[in-house]
Protein backbone atom coordinates (compact mmCIF):
# COMPACT_ATOMS: atom_id res chain seq x y z
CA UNK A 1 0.00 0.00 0.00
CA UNK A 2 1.37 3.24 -0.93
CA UNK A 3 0.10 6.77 -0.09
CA UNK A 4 -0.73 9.31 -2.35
CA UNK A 5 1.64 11.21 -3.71
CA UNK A 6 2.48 14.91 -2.71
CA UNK A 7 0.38 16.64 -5.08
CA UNK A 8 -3.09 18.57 -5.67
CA UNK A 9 -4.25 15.09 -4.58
CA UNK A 10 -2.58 14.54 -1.68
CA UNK A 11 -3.47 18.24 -0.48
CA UNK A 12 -7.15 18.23 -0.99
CA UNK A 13 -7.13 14.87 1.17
CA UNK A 14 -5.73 16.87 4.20
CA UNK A 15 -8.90 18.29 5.77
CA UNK A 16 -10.30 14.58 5.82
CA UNK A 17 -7.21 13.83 7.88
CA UNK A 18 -7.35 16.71 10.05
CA UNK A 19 -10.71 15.46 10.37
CA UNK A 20 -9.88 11.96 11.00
CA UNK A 21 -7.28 12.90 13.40
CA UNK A 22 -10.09 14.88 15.71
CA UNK A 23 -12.28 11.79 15.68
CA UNK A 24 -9.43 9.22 16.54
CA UNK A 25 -8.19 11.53 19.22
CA UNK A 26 -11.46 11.66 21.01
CA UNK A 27 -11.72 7.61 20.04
CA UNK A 28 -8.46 7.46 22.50
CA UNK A 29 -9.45 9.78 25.04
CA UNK A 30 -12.35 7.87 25.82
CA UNK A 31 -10.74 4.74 25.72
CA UNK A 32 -8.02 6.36 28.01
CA UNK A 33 -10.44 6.29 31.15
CA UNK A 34 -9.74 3.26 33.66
CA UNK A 35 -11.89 0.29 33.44
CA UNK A 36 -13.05 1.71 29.77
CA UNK A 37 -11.78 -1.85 28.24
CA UNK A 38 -12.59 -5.13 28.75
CA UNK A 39 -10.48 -8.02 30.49
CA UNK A 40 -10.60 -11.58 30.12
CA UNK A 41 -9.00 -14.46 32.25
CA UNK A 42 -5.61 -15.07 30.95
CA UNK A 43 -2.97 -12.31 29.32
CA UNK A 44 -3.50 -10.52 26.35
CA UNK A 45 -0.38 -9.58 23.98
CA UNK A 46 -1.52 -6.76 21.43
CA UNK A 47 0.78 -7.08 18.35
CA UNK A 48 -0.23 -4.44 15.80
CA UNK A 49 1.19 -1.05 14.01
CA UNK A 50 0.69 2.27 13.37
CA UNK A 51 0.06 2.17 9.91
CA UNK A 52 -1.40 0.81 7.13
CA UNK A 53 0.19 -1.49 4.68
CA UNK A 54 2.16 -4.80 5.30
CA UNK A 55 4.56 -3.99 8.31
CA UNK A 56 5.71 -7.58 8.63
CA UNK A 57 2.89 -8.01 11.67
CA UNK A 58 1.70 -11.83 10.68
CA UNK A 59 5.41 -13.06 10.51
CA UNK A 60 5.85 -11.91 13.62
CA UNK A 61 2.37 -12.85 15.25
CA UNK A 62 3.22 -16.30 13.96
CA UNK A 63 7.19 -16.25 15.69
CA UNK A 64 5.73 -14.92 18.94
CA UNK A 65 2.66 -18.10 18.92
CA UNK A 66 5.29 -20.36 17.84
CA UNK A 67 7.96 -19.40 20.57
CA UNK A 68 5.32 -19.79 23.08
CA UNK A 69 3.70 -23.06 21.73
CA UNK A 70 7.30 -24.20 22.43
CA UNK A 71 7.18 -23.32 26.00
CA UNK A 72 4.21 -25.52 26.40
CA UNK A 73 1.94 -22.28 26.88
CA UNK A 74 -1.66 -23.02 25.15
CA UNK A 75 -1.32 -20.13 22.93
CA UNK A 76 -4.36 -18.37 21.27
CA UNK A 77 -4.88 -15.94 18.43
CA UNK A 78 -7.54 -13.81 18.35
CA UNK A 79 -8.08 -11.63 14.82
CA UNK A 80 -10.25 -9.83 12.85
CA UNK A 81 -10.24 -11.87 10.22
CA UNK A 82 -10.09 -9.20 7.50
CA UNK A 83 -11.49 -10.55 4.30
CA UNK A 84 -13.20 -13.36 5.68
CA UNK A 85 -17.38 -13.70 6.15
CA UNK A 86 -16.94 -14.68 9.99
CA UNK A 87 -18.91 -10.81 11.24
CA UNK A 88 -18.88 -10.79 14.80
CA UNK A 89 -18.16 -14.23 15.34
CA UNK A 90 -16.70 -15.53 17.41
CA UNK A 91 -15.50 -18.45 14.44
CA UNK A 92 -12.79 -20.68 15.73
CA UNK A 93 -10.70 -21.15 12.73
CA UNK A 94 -8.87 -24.21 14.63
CA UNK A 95 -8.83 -25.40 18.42
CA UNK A 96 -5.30 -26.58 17.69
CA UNK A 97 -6.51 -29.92 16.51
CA UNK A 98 -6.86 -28.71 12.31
CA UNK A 99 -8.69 -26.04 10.55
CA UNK A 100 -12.52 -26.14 10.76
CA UNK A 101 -13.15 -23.12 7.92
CA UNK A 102 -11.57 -21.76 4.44
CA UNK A 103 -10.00 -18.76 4.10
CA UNK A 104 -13.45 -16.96 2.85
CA UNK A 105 -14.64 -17.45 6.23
CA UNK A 106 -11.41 -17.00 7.99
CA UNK A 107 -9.57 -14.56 6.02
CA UNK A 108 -5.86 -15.57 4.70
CA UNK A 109 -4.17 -14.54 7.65
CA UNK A 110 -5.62 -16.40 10.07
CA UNK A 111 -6.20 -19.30 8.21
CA UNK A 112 -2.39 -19.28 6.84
CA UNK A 113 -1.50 -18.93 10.85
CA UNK A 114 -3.98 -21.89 11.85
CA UNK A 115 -2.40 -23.72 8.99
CA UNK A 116 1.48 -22.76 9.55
CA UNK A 117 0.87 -23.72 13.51
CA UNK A 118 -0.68 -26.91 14.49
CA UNK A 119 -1.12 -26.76 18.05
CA UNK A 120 -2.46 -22.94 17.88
CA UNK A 121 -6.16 -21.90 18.19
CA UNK A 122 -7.40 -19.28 16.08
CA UNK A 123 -10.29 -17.59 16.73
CA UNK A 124 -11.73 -14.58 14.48
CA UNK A 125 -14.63 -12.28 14.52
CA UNK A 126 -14.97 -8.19 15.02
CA UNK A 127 -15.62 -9.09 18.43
CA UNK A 128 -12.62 -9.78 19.63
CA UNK A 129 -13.38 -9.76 23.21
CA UNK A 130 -16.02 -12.24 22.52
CA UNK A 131 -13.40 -14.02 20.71
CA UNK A 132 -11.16 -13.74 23.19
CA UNK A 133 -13.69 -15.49 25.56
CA UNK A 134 -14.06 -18.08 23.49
CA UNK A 135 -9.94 -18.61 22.84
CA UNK A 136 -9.94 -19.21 26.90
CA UNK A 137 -12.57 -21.43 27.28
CA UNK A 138 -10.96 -23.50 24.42
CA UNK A 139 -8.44 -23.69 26.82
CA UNK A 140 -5.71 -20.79 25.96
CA UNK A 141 -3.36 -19.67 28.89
CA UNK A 142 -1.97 -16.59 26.26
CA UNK A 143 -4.03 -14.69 23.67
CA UNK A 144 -2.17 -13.01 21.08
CA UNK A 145 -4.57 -10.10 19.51
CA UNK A 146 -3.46 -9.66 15.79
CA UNK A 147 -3.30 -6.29 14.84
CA UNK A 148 -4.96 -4.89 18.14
CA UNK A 149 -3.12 -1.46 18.46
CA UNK A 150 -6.33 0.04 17.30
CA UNK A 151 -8.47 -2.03 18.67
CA UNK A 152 -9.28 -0.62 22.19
CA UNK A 153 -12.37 -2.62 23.75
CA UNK A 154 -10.14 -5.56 24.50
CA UNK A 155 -7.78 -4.87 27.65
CA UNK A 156 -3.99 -5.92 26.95
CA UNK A 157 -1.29 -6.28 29.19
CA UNK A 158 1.71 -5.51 26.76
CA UNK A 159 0.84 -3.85 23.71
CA UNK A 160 3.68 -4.54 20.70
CA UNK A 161 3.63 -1.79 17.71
CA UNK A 162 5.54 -2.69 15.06
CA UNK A 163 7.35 0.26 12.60
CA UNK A 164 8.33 -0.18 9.26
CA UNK A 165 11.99 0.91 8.94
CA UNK A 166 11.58 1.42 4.98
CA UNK A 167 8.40 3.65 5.82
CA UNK A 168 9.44 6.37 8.43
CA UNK A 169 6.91 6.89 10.51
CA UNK A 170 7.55 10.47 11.44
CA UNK A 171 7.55 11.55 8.08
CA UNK A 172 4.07 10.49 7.18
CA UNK A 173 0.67 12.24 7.60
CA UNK A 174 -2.74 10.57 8.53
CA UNK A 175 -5.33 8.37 6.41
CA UNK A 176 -6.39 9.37 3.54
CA UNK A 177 -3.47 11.43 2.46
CA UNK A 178 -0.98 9.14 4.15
CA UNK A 179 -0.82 5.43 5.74
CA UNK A 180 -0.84 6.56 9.34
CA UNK A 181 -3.92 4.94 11.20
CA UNK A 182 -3.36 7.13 14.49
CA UNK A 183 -1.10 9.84 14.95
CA UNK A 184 2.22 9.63 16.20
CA UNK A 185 1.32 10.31 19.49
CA UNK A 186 -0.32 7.44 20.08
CA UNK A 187 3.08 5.77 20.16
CA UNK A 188 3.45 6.73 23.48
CA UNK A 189 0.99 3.88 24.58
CA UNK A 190 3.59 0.98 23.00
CA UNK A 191 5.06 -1.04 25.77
CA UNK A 192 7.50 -2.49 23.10
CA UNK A 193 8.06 -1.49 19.87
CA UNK A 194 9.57 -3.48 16.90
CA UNK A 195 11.16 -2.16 13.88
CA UNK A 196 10.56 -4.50 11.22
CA UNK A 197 12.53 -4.38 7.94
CA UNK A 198 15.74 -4.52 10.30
CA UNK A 199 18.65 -6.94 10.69
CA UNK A 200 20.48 -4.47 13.19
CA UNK A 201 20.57 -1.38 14.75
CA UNK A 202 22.83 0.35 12.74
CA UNK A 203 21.65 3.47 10.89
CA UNK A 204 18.62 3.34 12.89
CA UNK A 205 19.63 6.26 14.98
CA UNK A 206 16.98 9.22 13.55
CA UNK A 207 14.09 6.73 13.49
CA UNK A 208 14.82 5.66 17.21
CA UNK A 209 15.13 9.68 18.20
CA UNK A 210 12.10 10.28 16.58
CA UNK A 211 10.50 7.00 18.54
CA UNK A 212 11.55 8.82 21.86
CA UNK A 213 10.35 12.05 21.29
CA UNK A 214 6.93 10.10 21.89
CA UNK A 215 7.95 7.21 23.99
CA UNK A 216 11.30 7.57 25.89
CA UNK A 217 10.55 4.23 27.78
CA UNK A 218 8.98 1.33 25.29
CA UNK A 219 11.52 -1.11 25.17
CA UNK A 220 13.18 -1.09 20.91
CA UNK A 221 13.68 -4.32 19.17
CA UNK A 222 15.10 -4.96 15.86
CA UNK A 223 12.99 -7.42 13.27
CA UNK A 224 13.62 -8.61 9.68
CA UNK A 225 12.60 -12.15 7.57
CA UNK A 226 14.57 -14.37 6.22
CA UNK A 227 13.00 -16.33 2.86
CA UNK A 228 13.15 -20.09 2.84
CA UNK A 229 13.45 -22.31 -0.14
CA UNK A 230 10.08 -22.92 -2.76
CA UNK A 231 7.34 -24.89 -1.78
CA UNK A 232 4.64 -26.42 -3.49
CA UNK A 233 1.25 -26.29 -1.63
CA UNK A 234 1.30 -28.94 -0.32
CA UNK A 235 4.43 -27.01 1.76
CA UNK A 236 7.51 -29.78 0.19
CA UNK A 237 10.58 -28.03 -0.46
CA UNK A 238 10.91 -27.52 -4.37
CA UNK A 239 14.03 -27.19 -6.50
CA UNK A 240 14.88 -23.74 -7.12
CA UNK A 241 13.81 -22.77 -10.38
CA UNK A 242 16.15 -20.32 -12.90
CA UNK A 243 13.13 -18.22 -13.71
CA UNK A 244 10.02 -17.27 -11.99
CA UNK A 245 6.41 -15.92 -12.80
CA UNK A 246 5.53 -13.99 -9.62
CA UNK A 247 1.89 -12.76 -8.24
CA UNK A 248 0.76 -11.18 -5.02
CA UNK A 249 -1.86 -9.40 -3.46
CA UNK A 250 -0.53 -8.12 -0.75
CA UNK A 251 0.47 -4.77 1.32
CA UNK A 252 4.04 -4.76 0.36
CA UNK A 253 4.40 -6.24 -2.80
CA UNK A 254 7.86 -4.68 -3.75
CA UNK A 255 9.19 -6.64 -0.15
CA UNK A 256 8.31 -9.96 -2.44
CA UNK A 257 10.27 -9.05 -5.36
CA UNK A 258 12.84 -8.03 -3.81
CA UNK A 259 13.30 -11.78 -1.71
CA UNK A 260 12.71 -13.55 -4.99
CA UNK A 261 15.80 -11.24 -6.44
CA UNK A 262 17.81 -12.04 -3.21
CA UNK A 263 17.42 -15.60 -3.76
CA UNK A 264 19.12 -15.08 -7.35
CA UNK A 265 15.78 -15.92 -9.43
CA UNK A 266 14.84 -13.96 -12.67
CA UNK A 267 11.74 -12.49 -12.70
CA UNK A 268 10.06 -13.00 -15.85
CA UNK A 269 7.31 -11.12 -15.00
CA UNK A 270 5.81 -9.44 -11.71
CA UNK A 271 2.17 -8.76 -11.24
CA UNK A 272 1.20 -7.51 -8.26
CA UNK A 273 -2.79 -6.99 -7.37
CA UNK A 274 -4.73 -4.91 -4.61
CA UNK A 275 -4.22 -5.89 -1.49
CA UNK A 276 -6.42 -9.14 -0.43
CA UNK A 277 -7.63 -9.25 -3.67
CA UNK A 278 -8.53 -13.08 -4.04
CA UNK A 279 -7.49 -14.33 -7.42
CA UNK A 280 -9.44 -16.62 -9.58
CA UNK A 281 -9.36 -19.07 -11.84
CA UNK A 282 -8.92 -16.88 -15.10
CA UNK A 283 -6.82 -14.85 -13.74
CA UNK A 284 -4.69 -17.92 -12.56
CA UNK A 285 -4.90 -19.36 -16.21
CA UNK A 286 -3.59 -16.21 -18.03
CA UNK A 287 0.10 -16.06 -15.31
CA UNK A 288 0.30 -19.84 -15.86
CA UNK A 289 0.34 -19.35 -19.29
CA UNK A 290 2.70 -16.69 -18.96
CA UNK A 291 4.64 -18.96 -16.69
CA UNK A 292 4.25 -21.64 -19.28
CA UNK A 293 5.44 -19.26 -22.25
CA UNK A 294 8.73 -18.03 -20.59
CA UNK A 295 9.70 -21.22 -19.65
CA UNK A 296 9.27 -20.12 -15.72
CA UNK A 297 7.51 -21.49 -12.42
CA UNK A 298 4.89 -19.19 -11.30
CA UNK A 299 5.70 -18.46 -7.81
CA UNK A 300 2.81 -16.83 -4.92
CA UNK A 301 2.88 -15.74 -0.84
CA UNK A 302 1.95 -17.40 1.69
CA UNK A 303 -0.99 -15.15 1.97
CA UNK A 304 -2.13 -15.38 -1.55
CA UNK A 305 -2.06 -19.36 -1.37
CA UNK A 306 -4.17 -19.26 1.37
CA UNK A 307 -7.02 -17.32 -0.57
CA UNK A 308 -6.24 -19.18 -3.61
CA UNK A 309 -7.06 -22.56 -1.82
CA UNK A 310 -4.28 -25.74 -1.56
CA UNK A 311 -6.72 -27.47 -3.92
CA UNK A 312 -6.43 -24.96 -6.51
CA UNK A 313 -3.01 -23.75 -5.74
CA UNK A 314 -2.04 -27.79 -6.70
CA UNK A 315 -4.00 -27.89 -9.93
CA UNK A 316 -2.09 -25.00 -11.20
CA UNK A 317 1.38 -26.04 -9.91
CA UNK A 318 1.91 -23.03 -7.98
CA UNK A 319 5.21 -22.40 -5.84
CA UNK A 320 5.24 -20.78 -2.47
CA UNK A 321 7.57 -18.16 -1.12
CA UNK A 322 7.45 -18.82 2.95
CA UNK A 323 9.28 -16.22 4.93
CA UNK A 324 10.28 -16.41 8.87
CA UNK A 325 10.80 -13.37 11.20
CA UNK A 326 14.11 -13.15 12.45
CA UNK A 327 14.00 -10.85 15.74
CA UNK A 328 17.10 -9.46 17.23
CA UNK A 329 17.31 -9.84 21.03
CA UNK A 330 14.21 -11.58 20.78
CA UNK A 331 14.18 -12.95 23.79
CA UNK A 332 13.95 -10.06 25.92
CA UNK A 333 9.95 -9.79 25.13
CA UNK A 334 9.45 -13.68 25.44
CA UNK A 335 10.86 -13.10 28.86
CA UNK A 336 8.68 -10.56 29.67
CA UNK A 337 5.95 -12.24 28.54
CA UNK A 338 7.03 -15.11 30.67
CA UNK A 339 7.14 -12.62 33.61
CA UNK A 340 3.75 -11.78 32.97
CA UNK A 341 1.92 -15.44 32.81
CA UNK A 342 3.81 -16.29 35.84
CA UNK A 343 1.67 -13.62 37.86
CA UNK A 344 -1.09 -14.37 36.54
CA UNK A 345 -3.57 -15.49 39.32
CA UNK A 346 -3.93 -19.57 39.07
């Protein structure tokens, strides 16, 4: 997702953000007041951002559930389900014993978490406190609420904003003329904060000063992903291919050219589609052709296979492209998460 650009365009949008701004500020300030959210039984770990667009947030969702699935903590997560038909819910996508719904009901992220991590449940619905509820009573010790910053009716006990590096934050203006979802200040209510897009520190310096002009406390982590080999969907490792066919639709689309260049594969050609657009079957036909013509494999995300559907996906010999987060000094917020279920009453 890009912004627009500066331009007539971009400055007749900025009265709808000043207005935007005045309604999310008073949103906040309401929110602000004690007992204003709800709480349920176990903790809740908000992982979201402060834009829109692809921030890396599901790779990093999925590390966190992982890391604590391999703790032996029941581990929930609780979404939206963006893209999906589940309304209020709350749908449980998976009880950690298989997925119970397609992507159309789930939406792709959820469904490609519940299908990445066995022993997760996923529950999703706008509710999320309801489907919080219903995460515990499936027997979750740990709810993980994907992309919660916004998402104020549901108490949290550490709230996680991610930050693109790529995308200074600072520099950008609120929906519509730019991505940001609150404004900056709203930073301020991080208790960690990761920027993604990030192997190290270094060079990180003005984004981090501008970070603690609005937070001087939150505890700063570094993030990035790391690409794995080809899959095909039924998720076996592939060969790598000399040329590719590529398709997405998601928020960052030039992130997945760039780790098909890294891994040294021409791109024959690059199509990339509106964000959780779900593709179908002509469309599918026309890039395998493509594929087919320029001697290539046609290669998809994670996210796209999900909406495509592993049935399909097979039929039309699609390759995957899975990615894992990498997070520097990682441990540090498992620990304190760890710090957290241990006083937890019971």
């Amino acid at each position: 997702m890009k912004p627009p650009q500066p331009g007539p365009l971009r400055t007749a949008l900025g009265p709808l953000s000043w207005l935007y701004g005045v309604w999310m500020r008073r949103r906040n300030a309401r929110y602000d007041r004690p007992n204003a959210a709800a709480r349920v039984a176990v903790p809740v770990i908000s992982v979201g951002n402060l834009s829109a667009g692809g921030t890396g947030k599901t790779p990093l969702v999925r590390w966190l559930a992982r890391t604590m699935l391999e703790r032996h903590v029941p581990t929930a997560i609780v979404s939206r389900g963006y893209g999906g038909s589940a309304g209020a819910g709350p749908v449980v996508v998976s009880a950690g014993d298989g997925i119970r719904c397609p992507a159309s009901v789930a939406g792709d992220e959820p469904w490609m978490l519940a299908n990445s991590l066995d022993e997760a449940i996923v529950v999703v619905g706008s509710d999320r406190t309801a489907g919080a509820r219903r995460a515990v009573e499936l027997g979750a010790r740990l709810v993980l609420l994907d992309d919660g910053f916004q998402h104020r009716r549901l108490a949290r006990d550490i709230d996680i904003v991610l930050l693109d590096r790529t995308r200074p934050f600072h520099r950008d203006r609120l929906l519509p003329a730019g991505l940001l979802r609150e404004p900056p200040a709203s930073l301020a209510r991080a208790d960690w904060i990761v920027i993604t897009r990030s192997g190290s520190p270094d060079g990180a310096e003005r984004l981090e000063t501008a970070i603690r002009s609005y937070n001087p406390s939150a505890a700063i982590l570094h993030a990035d992903h790391e690409t794995e080999e080809l899959r095909d969907a039924a998720m076996a490792v592939m060969p790598r291919p000399a040329r590719t066919v590529a398709f997405c639709a998601i928020g960052n689309p030039e992130r997945f050219r760039s780790d098909l260049e890294r891994l040294g594969l021409e791109i024959a050609g690059f199509h990339a589609f509106a964000d959780h657009r779900r593709i179908d079957a002509a469309t599918l036909r026309r890039l395998r052709g493509q594929a087919d013509d320029a001697g290539a494999e046609l290669v998809t995300t994670e996210k796209d296979l999900a909406r495509i559907g592993l049935d399909t996906a097979a039929s039309f010999g699609l390759r995957v492209l899975p990615i894992r987060t990498v997070v520097r000094d990682g441990e540090r917020l498992v620990h304190a998460i760890e710090e957290r279920l241990r006083r937890q009453p019971g």
